[in-house]
Structure formats: C-alpha cells, structure tokens
Protein backbone atom coordinates (compact mmCIF):
# COMPACT_ATOMS: atom_id res chain seq x y z
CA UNK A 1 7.37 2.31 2.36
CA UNK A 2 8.62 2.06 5.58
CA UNK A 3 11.05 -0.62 7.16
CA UNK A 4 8.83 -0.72 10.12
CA UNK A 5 5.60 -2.81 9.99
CA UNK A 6 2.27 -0.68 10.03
CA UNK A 7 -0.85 -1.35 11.70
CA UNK A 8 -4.66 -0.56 11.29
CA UNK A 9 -7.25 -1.05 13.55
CA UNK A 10 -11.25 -0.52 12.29
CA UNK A 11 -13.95 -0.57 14.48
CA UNK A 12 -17.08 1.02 12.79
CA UNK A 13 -17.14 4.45 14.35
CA UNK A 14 -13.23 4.66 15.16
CA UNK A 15 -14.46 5.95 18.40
CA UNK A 16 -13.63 3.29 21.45
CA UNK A 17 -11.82 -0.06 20.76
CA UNK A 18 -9.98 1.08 17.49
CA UNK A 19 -8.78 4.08 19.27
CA UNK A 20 -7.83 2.57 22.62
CA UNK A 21 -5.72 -0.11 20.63
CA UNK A 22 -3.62 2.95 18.28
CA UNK A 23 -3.05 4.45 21.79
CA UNK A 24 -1.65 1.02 23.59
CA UNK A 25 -0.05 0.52 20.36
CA UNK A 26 1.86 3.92 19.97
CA UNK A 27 2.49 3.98 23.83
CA UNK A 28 4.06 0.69 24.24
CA UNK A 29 5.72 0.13 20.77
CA UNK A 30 6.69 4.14 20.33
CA UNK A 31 8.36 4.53 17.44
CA UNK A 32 8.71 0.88 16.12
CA UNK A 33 5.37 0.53 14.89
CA UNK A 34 3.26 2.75 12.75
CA UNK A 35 0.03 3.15 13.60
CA UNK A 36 -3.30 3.80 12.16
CA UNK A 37 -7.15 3.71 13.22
CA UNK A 38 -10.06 4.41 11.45
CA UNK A 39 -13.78 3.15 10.26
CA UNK A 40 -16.55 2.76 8.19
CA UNK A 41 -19.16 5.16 9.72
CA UNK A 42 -17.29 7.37 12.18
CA UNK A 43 -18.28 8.86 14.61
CA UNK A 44 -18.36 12.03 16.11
CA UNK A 45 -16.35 12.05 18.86
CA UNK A 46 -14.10 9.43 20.85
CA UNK A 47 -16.23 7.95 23.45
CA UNK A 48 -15.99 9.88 26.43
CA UNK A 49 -15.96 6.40 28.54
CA UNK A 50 -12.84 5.30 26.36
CA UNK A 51 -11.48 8.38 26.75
CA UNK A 52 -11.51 8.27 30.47
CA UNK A 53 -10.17 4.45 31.06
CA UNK A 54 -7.06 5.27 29.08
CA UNK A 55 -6.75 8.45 30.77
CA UNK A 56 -6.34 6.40 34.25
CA UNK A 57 -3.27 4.31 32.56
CA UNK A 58 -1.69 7.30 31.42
CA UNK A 59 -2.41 7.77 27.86
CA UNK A 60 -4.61 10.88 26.73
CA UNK A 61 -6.76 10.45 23.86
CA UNK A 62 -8.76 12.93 24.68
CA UNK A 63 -7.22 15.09 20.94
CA UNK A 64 -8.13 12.01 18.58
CA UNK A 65 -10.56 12.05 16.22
CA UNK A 66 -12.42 9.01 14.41
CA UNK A 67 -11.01 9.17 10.96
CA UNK A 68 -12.89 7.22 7.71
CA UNK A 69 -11.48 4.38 6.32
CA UNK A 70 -9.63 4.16 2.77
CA UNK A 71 -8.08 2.01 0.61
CA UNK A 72 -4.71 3.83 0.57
CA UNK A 73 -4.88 2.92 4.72
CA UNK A 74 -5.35 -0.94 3.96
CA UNK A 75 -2.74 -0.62 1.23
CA UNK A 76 -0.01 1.25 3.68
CA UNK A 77 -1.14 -1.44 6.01
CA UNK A 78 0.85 -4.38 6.70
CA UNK A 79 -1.91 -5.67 9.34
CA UNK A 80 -5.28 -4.68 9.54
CA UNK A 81 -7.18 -5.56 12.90
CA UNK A 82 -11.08 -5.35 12.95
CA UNK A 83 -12.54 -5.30 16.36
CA UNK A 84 -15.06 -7.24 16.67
CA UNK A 85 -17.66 -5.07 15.35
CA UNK A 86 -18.53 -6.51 11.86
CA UNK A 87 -16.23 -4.05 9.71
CA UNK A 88 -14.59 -5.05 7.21
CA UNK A 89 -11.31 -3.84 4.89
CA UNK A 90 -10.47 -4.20 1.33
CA UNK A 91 -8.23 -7.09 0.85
CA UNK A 92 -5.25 -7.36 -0.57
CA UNK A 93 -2.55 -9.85 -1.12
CA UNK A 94 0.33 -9.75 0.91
CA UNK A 95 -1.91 -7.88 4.04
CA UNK A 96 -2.25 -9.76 7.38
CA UNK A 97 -5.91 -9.75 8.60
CA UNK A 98 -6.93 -10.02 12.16
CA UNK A 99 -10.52 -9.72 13.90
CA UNK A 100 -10.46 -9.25 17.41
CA UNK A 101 -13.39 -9.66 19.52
CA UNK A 102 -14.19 -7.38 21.56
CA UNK A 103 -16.96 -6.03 23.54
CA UNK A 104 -18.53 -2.65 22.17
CA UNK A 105 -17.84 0.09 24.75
CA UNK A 106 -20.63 2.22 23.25
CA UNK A 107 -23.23 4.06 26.03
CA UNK A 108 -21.09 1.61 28.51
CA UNK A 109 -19.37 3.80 31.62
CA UNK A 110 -16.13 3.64 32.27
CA UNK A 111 -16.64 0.63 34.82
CA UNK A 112 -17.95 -1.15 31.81
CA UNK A 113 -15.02 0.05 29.56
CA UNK A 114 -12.09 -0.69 31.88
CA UNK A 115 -12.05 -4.84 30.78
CA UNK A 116 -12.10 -4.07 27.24
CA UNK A 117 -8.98 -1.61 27.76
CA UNK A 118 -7.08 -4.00 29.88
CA UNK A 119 -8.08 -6.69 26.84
CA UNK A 120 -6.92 -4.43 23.79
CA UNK A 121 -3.66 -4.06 26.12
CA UNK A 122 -2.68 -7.14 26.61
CA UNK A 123 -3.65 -8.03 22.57
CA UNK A 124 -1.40 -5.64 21.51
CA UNK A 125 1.69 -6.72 23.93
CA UNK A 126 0.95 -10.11 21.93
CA UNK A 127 1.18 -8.52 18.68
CA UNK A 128 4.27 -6.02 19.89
CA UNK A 129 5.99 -9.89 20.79
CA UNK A 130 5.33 -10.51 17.36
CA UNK A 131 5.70 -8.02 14.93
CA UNK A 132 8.28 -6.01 16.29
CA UNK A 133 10.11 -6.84 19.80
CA UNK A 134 12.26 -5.16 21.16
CA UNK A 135 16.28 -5.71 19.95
CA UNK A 136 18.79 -7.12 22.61
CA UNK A 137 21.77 -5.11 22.71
C-alpha cells in the first residue's frame, strides 16, 4: 500500500463525470494522489463532449478509456466517489464513501458539459484541501 491516499471515482459508463474528475484530480494533485476511475457498465468511448471541455482547460483525455469496476479497485481505494448516477461500490470497512451529484453529460454538447466540469473542479480542489494539501516548506 501506498503512503499516499487513493481515490476512485464511478459513474456508470466511466465515460464523462468519472473521467473529468481522475483528470482534475491527477492535474491538480500530480503525484500526491493516486487516482482511479471506472464503472459498472462502461462505455465505449469517453464522451466526445467531456472530452472537449477539458480539452479547453488544458487537460487531454482524449487517450482514456472507461475501465470496469472491481473489487480489488474499492479495496486499493481509500475513497470512493460515485457521481451522481446511481452506482454503487462494494463496501468495506475502513473506505470513505462519497456521492456527488452531478448532472449526466451524456448526448449533452459541450455548452451543456462546461458547468459540470467547472463543478467536478472545484469538488476536487475541496477534496485536494482535504486529503492531501500541499506541505509548507
């Protein structure tokens, strides 16, 4: 196990909200957090819409791929963040559990997609704050 706390996020089809939140996540945390995403029923492709509002902030998603969920990712997990799309995770003890509610970006454009990235950003500088700020010198 890492020293580092680990995060999942699980949306359904791991193919808009759970992957714009393990892209905020990895870009503003780097290397302090480890990151997962992944669903129940994935789908084929990261939504092109998602894929587009992160690409105007700067982050390229465009190479992920919606991933199935397992137990060993709950397990490795010391969070696990549902999005607001009626997933659910194994539980175990010792796991934090959050659900997040969140519009679904699915057959939305990007117009419709841009408030639900700038959301998922500014939930995940709250959870950053929490879980692992940045050290002083």
């Amino acid at each position: 196990m890492s020293d580092k706390p680990s995060v999942l996020f699980v949306c359904v089809h791991n193919a808009g909200r759970s992957q714009m939140a393990a892209a905020w996540l990895t870009h503003l945390a780097g290397d302090r957090v480890e990151v997962r995403s992944a669903g129940s029923n994935p789908g084929a492709a990261v939504n092109p819409a998602a894929v587009e509002a992160m690409a105007e902030v700067g982050i390229d998603i465009s190479a992920e791929t919606p991933k199935i969920l397992t137990v060993d990712a709950v397990k490795e997990s010391d969070v696990c963040i549902t999005m607001g799309c009626g997933d659910t995770c194994p539980v175990f003890p010792g796991k934090r559990y959050l659900d997040w509610k969140l519009e679904d970006p699915v057959g939305q454009g990007v117009e419709a997609v841009r408030p639900i990235r700038d959301e998922i950003k500014t939930l995940i500088e709250d959870l950053i704050a929490e879980i692992a700020p940045e050290k002083k010198p």
